[in-house]
N, C-alpha and C. Protein backbone atom coordinates (compact mmCIF):
# COMPACT_ATOMS: atom_id res chain seq x y z
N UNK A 1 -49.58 5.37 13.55
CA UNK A 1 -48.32 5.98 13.92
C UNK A 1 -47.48 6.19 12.66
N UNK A 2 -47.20 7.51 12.44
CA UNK A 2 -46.43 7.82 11.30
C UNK A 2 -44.99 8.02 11.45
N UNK A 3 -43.87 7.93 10.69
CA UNK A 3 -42.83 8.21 11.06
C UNK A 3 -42.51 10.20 11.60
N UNK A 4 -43.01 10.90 10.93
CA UNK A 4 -43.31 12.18 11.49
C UNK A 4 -43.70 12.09 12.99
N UNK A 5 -44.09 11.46 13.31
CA UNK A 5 -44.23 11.46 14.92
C UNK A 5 -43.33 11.31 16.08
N UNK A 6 -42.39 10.79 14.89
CA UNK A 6 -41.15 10.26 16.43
C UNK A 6 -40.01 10.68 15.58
N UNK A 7 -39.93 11.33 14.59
CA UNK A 7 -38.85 11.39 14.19
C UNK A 7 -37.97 12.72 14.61
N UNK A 8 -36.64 12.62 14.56
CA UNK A 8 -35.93 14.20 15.95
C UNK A 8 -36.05 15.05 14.03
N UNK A 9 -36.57 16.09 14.29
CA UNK A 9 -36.69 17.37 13.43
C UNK A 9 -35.43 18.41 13.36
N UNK A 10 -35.06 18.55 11.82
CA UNK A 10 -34.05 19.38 11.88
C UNK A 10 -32.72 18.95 12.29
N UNK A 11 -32.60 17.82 12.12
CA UNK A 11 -31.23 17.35 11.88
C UNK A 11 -29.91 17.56 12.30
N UNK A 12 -28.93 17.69 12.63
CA UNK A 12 -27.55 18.40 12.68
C UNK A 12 -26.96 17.39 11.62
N UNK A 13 -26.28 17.67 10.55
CA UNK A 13 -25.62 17.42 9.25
C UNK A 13 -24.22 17.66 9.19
N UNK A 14 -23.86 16.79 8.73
CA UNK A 14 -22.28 17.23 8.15
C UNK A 14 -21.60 17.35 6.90
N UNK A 15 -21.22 18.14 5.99
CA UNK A 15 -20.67 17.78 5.17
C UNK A 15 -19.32 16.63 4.47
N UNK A 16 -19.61 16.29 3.43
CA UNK A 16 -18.94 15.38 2.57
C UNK A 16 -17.89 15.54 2.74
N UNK A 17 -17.38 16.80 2.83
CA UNK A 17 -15.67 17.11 2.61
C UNK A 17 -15.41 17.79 4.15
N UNK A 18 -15.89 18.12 5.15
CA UNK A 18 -15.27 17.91 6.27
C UNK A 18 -14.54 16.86 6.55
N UNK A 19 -13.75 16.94 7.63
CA UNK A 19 -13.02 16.76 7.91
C UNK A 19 -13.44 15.23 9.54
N UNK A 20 -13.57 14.01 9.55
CA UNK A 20 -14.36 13.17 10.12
C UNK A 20 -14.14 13.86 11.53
N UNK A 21 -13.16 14.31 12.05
CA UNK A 21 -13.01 14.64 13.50
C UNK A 21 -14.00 16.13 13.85
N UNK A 22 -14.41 16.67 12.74
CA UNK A 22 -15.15 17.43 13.07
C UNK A 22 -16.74 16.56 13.49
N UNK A 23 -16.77 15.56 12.97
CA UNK A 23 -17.71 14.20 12.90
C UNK A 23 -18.38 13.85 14.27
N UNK A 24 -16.70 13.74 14.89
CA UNK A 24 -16.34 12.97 16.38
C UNK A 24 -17.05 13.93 17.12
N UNK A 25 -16.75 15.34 17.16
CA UNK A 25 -16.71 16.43 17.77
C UNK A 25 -18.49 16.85 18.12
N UNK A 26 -19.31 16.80 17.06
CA UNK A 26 -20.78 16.85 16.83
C UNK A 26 -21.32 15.94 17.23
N UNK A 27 -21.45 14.28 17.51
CA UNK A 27 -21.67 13.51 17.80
C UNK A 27 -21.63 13.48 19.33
N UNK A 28 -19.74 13.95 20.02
CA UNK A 28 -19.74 14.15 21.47
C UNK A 28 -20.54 14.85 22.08
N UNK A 29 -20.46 16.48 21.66
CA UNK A 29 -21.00 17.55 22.09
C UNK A 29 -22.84 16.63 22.15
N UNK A 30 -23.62 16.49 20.93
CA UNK A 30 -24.75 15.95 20.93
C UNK A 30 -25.17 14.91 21.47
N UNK A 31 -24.62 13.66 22.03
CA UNK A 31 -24.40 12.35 22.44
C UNK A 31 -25.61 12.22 21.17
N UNK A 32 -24.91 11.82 20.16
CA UNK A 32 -25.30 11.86 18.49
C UNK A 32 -24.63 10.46 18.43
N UNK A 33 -25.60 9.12 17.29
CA UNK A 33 -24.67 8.32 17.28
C UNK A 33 -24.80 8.30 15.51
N UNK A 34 -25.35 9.29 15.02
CA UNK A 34 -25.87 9.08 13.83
C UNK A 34 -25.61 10.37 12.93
N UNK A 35 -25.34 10.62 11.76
CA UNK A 35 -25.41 11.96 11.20
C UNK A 35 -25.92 11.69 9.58
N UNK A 36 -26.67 12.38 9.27
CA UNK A 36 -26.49 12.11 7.59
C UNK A 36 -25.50 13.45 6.89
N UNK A 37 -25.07 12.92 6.24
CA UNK A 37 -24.21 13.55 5.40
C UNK A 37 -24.36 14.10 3.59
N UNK A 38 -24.47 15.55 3.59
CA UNK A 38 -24.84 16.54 2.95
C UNK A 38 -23.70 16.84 1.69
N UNK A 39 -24.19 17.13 0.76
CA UNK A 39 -23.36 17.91 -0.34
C UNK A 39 -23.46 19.34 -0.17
N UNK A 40 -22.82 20.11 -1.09
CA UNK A 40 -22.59 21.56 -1.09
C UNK A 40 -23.92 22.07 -1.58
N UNK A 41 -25.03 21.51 -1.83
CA UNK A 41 -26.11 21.48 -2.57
C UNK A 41 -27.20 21.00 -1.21
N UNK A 42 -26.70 20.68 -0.14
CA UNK A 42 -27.21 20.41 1.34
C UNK A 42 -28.27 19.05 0.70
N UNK A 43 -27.62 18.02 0.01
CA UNK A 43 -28.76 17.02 -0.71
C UNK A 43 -27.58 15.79 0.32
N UNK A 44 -28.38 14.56 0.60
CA UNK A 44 -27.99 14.16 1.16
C UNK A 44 -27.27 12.53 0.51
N UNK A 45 -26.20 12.48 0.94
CA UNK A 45 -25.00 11.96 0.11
C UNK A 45 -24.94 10.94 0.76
N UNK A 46 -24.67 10.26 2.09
CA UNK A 46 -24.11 9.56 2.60
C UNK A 46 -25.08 9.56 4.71
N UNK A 47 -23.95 8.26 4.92
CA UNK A 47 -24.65 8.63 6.34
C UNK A 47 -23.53 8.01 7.39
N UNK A 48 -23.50 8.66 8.25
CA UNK A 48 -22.68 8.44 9.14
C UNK A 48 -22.90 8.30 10.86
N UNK A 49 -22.07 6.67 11.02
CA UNK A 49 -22.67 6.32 12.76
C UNK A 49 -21.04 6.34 12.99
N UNK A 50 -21.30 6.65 14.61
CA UNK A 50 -20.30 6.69 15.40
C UNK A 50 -19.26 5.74 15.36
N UNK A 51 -19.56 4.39 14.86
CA UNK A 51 -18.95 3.60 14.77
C UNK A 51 -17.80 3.39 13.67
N UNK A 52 -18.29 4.24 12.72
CA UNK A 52 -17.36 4.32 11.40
C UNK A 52 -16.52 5.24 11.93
N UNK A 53 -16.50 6.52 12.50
CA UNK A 53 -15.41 6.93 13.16
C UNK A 53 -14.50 6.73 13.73
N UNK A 54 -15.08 5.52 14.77
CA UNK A 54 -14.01 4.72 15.28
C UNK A 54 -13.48 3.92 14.34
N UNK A 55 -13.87 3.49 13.49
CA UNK A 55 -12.87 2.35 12.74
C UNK A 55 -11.74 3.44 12.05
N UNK A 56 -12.53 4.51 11.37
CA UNK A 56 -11.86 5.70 10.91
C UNK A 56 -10.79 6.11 11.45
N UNK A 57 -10.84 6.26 12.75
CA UNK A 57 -9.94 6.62 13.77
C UNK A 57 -8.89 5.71 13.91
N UNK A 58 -9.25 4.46 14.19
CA UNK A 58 -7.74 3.55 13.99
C UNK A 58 -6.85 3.33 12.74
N UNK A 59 -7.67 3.93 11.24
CA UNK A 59 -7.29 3.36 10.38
C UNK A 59 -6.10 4.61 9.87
N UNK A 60 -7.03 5.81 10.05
CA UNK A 60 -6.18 7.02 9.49
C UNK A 60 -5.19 7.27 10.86
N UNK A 61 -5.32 6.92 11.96
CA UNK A 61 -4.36 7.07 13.05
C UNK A 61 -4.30 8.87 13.63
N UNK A 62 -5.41 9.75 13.58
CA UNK A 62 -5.61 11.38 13.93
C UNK A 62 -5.29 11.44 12.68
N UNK A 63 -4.51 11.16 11.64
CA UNK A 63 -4.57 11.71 9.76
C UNK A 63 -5.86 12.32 9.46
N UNK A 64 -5.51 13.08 8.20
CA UNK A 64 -7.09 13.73 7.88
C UNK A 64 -7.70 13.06 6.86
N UNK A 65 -8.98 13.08 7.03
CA UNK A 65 -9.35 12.51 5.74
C UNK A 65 -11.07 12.92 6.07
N UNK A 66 -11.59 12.58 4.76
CA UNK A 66 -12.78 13.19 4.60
C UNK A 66 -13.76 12.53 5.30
N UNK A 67 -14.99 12.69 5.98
CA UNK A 67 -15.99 11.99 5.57
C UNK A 67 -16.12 10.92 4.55
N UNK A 68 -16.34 11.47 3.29
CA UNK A 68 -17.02 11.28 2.27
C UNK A 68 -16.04 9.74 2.47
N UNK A 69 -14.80 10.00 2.67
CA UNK A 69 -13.92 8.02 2.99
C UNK A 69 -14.44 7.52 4.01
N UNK A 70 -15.37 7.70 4.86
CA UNK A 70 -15.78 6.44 5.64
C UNK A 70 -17.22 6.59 6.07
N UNK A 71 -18.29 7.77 5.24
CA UNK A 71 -19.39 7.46 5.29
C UNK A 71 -19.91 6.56 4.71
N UNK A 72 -21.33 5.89 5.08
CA UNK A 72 -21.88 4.46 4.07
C UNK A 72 -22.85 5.34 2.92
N UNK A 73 -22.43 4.48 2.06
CA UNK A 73 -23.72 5.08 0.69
C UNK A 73 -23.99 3.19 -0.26
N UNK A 74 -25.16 3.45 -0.73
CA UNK A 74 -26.06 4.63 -0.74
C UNK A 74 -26.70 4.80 0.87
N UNK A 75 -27.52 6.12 0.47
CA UNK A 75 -28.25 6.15 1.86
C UNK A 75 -29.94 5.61 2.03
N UNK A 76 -30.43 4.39 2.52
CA UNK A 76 -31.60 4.30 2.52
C UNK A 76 -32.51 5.41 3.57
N UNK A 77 -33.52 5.78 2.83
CA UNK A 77 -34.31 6.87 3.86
C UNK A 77 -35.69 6.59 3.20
N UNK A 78 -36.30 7.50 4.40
CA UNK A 78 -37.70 6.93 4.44
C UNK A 78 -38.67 8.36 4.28
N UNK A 79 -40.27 8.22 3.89
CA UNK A 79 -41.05 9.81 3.89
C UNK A 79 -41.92 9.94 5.03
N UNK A 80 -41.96 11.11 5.37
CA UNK A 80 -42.15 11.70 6.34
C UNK A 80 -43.64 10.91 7.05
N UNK A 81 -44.59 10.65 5.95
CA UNK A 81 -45.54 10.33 6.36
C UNK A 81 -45.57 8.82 6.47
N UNK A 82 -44.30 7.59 6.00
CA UNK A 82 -44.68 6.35 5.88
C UNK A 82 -44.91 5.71 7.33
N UNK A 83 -45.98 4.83 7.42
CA UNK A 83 -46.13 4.36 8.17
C UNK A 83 -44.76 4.00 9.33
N UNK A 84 -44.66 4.07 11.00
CA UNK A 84 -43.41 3.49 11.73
C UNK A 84 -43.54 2.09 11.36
N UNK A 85 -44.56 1.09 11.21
CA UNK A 85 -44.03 0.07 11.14
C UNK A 85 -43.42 -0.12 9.79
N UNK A 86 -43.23 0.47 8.57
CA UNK A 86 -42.67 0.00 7.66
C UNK A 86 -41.15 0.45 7.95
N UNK A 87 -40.76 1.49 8.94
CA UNK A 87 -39.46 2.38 9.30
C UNK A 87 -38.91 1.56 9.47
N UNK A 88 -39.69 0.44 10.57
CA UNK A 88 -38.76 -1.00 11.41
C UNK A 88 -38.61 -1.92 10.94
N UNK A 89 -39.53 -2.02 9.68
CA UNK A 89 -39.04 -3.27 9.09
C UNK A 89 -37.59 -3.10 8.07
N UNK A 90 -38.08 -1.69 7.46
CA UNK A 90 -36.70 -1.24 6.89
C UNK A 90 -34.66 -1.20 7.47
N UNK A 91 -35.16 -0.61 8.44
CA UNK A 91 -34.16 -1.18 9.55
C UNK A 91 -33.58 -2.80 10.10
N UNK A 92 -34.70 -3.05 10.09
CA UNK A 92 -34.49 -4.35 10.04
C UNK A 92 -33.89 -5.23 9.22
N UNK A 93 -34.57 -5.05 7.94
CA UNK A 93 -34.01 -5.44 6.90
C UNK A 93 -32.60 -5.30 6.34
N UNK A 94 -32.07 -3.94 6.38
CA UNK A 94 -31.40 -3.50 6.20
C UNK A 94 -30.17 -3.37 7.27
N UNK A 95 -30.26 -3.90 8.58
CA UNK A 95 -29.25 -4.30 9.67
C UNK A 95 -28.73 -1.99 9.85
N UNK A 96 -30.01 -1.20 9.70
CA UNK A 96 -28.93 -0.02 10.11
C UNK A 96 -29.67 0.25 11.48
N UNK A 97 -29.43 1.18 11.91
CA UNK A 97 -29.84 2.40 13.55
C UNK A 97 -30.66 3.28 13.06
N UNK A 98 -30.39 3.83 12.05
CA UNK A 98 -31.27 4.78 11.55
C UNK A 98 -31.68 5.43 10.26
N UNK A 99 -32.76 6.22 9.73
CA UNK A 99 -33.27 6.56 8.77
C UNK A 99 -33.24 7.99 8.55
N UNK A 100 -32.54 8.61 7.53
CA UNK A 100 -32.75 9.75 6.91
C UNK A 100 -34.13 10.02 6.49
N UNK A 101 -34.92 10.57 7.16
CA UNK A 101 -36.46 10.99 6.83
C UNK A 101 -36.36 12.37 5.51
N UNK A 102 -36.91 11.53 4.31
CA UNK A 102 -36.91 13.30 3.52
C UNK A 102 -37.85 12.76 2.76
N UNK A 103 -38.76 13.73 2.49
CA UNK A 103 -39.62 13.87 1.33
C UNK A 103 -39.53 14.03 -0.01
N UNK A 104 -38.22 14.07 -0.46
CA UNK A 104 -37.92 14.92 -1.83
C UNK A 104 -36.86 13.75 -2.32
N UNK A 105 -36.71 12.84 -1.95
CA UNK A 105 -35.46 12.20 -1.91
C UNK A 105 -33.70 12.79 -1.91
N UNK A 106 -33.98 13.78 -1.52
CA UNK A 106 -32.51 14.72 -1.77
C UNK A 106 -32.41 15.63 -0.19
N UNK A 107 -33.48 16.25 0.31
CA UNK A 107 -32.80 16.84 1.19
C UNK A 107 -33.53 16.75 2.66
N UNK A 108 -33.09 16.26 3.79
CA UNK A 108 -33.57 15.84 5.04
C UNK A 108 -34.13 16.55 5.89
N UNK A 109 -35.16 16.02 6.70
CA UNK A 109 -36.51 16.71 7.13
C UNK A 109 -36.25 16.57 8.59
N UNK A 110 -35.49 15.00 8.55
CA UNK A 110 -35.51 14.71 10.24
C UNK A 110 -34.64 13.29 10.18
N UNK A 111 -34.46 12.61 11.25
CA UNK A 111 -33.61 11.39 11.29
C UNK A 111 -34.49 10.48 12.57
N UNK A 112 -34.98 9.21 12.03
CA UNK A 112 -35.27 8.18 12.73
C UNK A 112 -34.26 6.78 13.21
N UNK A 113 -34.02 7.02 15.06
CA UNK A 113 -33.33 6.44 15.32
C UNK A 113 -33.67 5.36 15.79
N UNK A 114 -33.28 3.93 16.24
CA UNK A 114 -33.44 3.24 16.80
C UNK A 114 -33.74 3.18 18.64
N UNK A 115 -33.38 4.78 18.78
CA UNK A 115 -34.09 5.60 20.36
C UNK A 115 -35.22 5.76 19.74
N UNK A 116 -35.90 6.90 18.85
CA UNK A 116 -36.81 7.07 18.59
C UNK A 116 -37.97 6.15 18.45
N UNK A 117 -37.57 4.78 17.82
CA UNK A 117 -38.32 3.83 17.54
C UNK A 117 -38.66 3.17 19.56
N UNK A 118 -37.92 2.56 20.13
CA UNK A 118 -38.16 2.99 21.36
C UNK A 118 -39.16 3.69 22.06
N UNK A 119 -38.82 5.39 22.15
CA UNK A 119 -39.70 6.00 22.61
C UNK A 119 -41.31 5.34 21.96
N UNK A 120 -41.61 5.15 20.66
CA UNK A 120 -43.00 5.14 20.62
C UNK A 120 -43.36 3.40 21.32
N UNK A 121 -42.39 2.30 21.30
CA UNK A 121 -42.72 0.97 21.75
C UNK A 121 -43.25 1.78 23.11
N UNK A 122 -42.14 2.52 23.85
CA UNK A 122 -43.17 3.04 25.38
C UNK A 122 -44.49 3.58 25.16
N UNK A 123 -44.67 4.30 24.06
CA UNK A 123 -45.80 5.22 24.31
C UNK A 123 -47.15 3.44 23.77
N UNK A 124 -46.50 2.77 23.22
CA UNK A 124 -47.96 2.01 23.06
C UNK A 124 -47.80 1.40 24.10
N UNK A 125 -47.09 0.71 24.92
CA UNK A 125 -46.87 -0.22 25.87
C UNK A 125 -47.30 0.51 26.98
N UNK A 126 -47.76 1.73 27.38
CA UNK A 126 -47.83 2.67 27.93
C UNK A 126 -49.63 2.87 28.20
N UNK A 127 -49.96 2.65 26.55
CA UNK A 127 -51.61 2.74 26.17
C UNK A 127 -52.23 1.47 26.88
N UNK A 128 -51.04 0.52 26.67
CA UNK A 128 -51.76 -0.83 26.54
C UNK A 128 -52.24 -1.12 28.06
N UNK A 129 -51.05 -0.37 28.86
CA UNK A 129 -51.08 -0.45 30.42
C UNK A 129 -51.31 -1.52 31.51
């Protein structure tokens, strides 16, 4: 099982210098809890969970402010082809939800979530029957 297998393809991204409520807005519309976050160069800068919004949200009070102030960096991410179990241990390790999947180290292929990881526990638990 490779991470290419379960990982959601094609991304929805946000930029650095948007504006976080545009953040809120992509996340609702998507029931998204995750985004990675892009430079003007579409290379990937930062990463952003729903949860930083909310803290975002109480801190700036509706004020504007960027992304780039309450996304996490650096961003750990993973290649397309590495094994899922090394995805989970990474996660693990690392206490996040999810993985920026890119091959190039700069620009994103797909995003592995802690749903995603899920879906495949069913599909073996599924085999195992």
């Amino acid at each position: 099982m490779r991470v290419s297998d379960y990982m959601s393809k094609s991304p929805v991204t946000v930029k650095s210098s948007d504006d976080y409520n545009v953040a809120f807005d992509i996340m609702d519309n998507g029931s998204m809890h995750h985004l990675p976050v892009v430079d003007d160069n579409d290379e990937v800068v930062g990463i952003l969970a729903r949860r930083d919004l909310q803290m975002a949200a109480r801190y700036f009070r509706e004020g504007p402010a960027e992304i780039s102030d309450v996304m996490h960096t650096p961003v750990v991410s993973i290649a397309p082809d590495a094994p899922l179990s090394l995805a989970v241990k990474q996660m693990m390790k690392d206490h996040i939800g999810c993985l920026p999947v890119m091959e190039d180290g700069k620009h994103v292929l797909g995003i592995l979530t802690e749903t995603d990881l899920f879906r495949a526990l069913t599909d073996v638990l599924d085999e195992k029957g």
